[in-house]
C-alpha atoms as a PDB file:
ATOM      1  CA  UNK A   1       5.447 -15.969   9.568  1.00  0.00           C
ATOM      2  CA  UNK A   2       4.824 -12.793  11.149  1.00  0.00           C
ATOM      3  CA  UNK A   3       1.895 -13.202  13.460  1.00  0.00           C
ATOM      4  CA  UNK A   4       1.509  -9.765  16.233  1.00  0.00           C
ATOM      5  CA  UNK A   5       0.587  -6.650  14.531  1.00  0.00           C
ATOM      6  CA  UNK A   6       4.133  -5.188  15.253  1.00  0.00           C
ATOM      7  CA  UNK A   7       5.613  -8.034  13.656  1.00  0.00           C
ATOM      8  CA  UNK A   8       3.614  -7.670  10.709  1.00  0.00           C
ATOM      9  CA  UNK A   9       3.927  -3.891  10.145  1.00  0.00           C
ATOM     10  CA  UNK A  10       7.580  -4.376  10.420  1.00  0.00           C
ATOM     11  CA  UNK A  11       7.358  -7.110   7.423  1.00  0.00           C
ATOM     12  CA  UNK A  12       5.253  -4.923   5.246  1.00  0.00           C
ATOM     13  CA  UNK A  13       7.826  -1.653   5.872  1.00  0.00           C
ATOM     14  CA  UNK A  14      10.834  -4.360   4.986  1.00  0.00           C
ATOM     15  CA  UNK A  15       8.511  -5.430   1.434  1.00  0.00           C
ATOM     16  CA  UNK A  16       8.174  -1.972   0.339  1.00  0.00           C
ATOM     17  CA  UNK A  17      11.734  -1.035   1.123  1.00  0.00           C
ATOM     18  CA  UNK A  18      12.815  -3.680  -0.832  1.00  0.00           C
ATOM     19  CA  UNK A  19      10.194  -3.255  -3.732  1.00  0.00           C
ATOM     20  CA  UNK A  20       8.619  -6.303  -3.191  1.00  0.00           C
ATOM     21  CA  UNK A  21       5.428  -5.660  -2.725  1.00  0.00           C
ATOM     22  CA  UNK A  22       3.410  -8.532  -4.164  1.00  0.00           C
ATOM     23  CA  UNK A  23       5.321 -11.147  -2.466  1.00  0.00           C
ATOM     24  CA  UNK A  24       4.020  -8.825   0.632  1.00  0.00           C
ATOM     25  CA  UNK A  25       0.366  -9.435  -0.292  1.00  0.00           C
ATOM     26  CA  UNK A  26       0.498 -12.627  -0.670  1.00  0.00           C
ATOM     27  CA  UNK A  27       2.306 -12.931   2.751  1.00  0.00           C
ATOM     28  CA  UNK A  28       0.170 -10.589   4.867  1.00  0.00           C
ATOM     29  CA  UNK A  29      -3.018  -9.531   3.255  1.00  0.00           C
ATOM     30  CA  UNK A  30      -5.999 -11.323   3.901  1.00  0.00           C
ATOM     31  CA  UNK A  31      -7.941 -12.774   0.810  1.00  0.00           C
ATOM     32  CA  UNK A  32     -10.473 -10.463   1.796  1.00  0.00           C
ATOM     33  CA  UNK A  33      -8.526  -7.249   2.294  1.00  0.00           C
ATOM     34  CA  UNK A  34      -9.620  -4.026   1.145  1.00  0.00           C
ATOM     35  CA  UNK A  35      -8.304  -1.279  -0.189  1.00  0.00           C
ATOM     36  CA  UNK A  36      -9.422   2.202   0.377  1.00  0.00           C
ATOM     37  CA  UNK A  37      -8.003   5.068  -1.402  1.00  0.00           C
ATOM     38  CA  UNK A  38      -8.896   9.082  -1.009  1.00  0.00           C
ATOM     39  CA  UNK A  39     -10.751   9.067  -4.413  1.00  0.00           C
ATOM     40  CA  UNK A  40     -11.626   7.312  -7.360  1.00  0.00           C
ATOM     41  CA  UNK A  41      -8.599   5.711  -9.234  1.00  0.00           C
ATOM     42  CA  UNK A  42      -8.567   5.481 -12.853  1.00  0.00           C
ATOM     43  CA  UNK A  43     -10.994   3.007 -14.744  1.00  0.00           C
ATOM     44  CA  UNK A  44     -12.760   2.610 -11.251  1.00  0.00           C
ATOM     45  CA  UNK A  45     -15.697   4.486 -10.398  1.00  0.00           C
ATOM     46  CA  UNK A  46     -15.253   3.592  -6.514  1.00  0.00           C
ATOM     47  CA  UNK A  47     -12.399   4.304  -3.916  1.00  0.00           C
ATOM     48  CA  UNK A  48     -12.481   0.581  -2.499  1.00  0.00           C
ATOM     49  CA  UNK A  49     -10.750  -2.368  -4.146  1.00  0.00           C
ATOM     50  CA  UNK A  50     -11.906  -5.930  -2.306  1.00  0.00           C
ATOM     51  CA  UNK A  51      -9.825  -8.751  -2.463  1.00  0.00           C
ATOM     52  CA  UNK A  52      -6.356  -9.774  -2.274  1.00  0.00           C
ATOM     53  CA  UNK A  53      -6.031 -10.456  -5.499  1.00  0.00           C
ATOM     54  CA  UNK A  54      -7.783  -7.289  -6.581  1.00  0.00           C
ATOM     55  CA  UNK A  55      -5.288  -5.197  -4.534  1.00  0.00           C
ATOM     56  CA  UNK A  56      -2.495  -6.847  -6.352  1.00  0.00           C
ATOM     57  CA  UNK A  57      -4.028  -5.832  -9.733  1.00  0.00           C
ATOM     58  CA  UNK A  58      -3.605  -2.555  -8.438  1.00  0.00           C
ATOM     59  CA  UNK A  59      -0.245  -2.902  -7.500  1.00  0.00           C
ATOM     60  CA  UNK A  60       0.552  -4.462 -11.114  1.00  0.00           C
ATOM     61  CA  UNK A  61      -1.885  -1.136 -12.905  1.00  0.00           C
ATOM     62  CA  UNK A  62       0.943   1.120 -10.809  1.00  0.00           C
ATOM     63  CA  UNK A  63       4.224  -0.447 -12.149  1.00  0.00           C
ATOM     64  CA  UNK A  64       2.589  -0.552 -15.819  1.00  0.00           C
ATOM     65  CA  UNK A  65       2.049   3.496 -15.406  1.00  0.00           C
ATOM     66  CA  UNK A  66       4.429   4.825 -13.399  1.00  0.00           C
ATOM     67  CA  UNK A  67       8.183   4.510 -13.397  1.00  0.00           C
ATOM     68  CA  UNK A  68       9.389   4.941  -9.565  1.00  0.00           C
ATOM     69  CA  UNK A  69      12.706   7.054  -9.353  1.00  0.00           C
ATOM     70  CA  UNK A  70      13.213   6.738  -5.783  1.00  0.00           C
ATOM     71  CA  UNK A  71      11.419   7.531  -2.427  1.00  0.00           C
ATOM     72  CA  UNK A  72      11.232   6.700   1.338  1.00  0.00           C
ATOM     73  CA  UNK A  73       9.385   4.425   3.436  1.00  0.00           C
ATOM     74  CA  UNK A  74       8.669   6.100   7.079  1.00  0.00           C
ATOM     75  CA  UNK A  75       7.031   3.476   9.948  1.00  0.00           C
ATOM     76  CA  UNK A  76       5.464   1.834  11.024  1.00  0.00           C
ATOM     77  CA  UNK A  77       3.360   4.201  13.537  1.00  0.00           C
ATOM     78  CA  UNK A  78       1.813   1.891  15.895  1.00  0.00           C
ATOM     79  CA  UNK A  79      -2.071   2.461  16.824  1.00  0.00           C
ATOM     80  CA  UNK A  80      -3.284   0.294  19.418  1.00  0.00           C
ATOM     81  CA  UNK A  81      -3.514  -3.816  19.530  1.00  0.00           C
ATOM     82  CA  UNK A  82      -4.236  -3.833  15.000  1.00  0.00           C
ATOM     83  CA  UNK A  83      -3.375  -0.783  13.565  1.00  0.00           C
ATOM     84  CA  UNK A  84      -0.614   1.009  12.269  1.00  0.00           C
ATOM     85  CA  UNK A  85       0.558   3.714   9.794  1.00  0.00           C
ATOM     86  CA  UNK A  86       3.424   4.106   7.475  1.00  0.00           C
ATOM     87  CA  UNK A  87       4.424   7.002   5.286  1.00  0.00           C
ATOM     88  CA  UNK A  88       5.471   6.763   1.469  1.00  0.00           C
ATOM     89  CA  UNK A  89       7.508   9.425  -0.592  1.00  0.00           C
ATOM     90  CA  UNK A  90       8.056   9.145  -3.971  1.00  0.00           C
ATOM     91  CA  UNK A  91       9.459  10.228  -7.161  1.00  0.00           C
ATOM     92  CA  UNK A  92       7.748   8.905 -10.239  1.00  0.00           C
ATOM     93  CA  UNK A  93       7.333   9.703 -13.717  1.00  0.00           C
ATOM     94  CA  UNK A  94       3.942   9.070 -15.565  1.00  0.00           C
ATOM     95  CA  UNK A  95       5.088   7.014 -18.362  1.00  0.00           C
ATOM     96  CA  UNK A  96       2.355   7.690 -20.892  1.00  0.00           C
ATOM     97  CA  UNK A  97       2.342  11.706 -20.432  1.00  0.00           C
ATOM     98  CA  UNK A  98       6.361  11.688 -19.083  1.00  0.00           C
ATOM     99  CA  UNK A  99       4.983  13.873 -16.178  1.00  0.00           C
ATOM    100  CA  UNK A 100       7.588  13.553 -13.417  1.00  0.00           C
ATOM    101  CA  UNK A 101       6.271  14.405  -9.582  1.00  0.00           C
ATOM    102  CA  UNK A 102       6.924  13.673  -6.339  1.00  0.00           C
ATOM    103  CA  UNK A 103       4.356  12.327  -4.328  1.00  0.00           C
ATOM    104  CA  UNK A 104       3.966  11.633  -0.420  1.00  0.00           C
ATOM    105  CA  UNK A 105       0.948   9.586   1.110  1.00  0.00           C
ATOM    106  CA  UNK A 106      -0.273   7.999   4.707  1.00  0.00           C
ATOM    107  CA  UNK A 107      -1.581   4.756   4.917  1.00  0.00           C
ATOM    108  CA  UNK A 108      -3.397   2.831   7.697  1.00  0.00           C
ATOM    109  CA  UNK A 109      -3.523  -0.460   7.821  1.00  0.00           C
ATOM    110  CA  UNK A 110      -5.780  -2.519  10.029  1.00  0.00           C
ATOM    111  CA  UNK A 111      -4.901  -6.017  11.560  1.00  0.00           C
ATOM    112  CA  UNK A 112      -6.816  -9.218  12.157  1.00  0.00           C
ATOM    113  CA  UNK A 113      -6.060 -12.285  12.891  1.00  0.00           C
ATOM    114  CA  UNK A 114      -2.988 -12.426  12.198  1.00  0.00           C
ATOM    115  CA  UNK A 115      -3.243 -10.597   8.375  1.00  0.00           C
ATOM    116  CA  UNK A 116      -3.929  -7.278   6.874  1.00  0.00           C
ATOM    117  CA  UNK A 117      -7.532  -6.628   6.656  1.00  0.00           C
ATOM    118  CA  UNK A 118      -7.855  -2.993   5.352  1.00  0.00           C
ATOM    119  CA  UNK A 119      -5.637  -0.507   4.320  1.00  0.00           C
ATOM    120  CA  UNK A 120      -6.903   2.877   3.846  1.00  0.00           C
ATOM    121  CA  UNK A 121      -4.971   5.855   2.017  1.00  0.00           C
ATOM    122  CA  UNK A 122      -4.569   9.415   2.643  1.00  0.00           C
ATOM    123  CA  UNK A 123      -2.840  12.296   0.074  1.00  0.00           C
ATOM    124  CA  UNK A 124      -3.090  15.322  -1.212  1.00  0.00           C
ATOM    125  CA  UNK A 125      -5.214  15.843  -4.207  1.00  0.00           C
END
């Protein structure tokens, strides 16, 4: 198990890579983790999602709406002893309106204790 910030941003990069991002939670996130995006997502009235398992609900809302074509996964950016930053591209396709878009967004996560603690997102709106 992962256990030094580096070790654990280099886990998360290898999850997404792969696509396997909710094994990823369950390996590295904190059960209280948050989740902070740049604004309101849809059905929430808030930018912050608490909770492990409330960050994987997320994860599960994406995949229902959004079919992912391809993309990149740039990082991690190291930031001190328990952050770091990684860089998503995508191309995805809204499956309800068939919009198809690319999309590119910077997230920092934050590191304690040996698990993710916060991850906060940045994008164009």
């Amino acid at each position: 198990m992962p256990s030094t910030t580096r070790e654990i941003a280099d886990k998360l990069v290898q999850y997404c890579r792969t696509g396997d991002t909710i094994t990823g939670l369950n390996d590295l996130y904190a059960a209280d983790a948050v989740s902070v995006e740049a604004a309101p997502q849809p059905g929430s009235d808030g930018v912050e999602t608490s909770g492990r398992d409330g960050i994987i609900g997320k994860h599960q809302w994406w995949d229902e709406n959004f079919e992912v074509h391809g993309g990149e996964v740039d990082g991690p950016y190291m930031h001190g002893d328990d952050r770091f930053g990684v860089i998503f591209e995508m191309d995805v396709t809204h499956k309800a309106s068939g919009e198809r878009s690319a999309m590119k967004e910077f997230g920092v996560y934050t590191v304690k204790n040996g698990k993710i603690v916060r991850e906060e997102f940045f994008y164009t709106m």
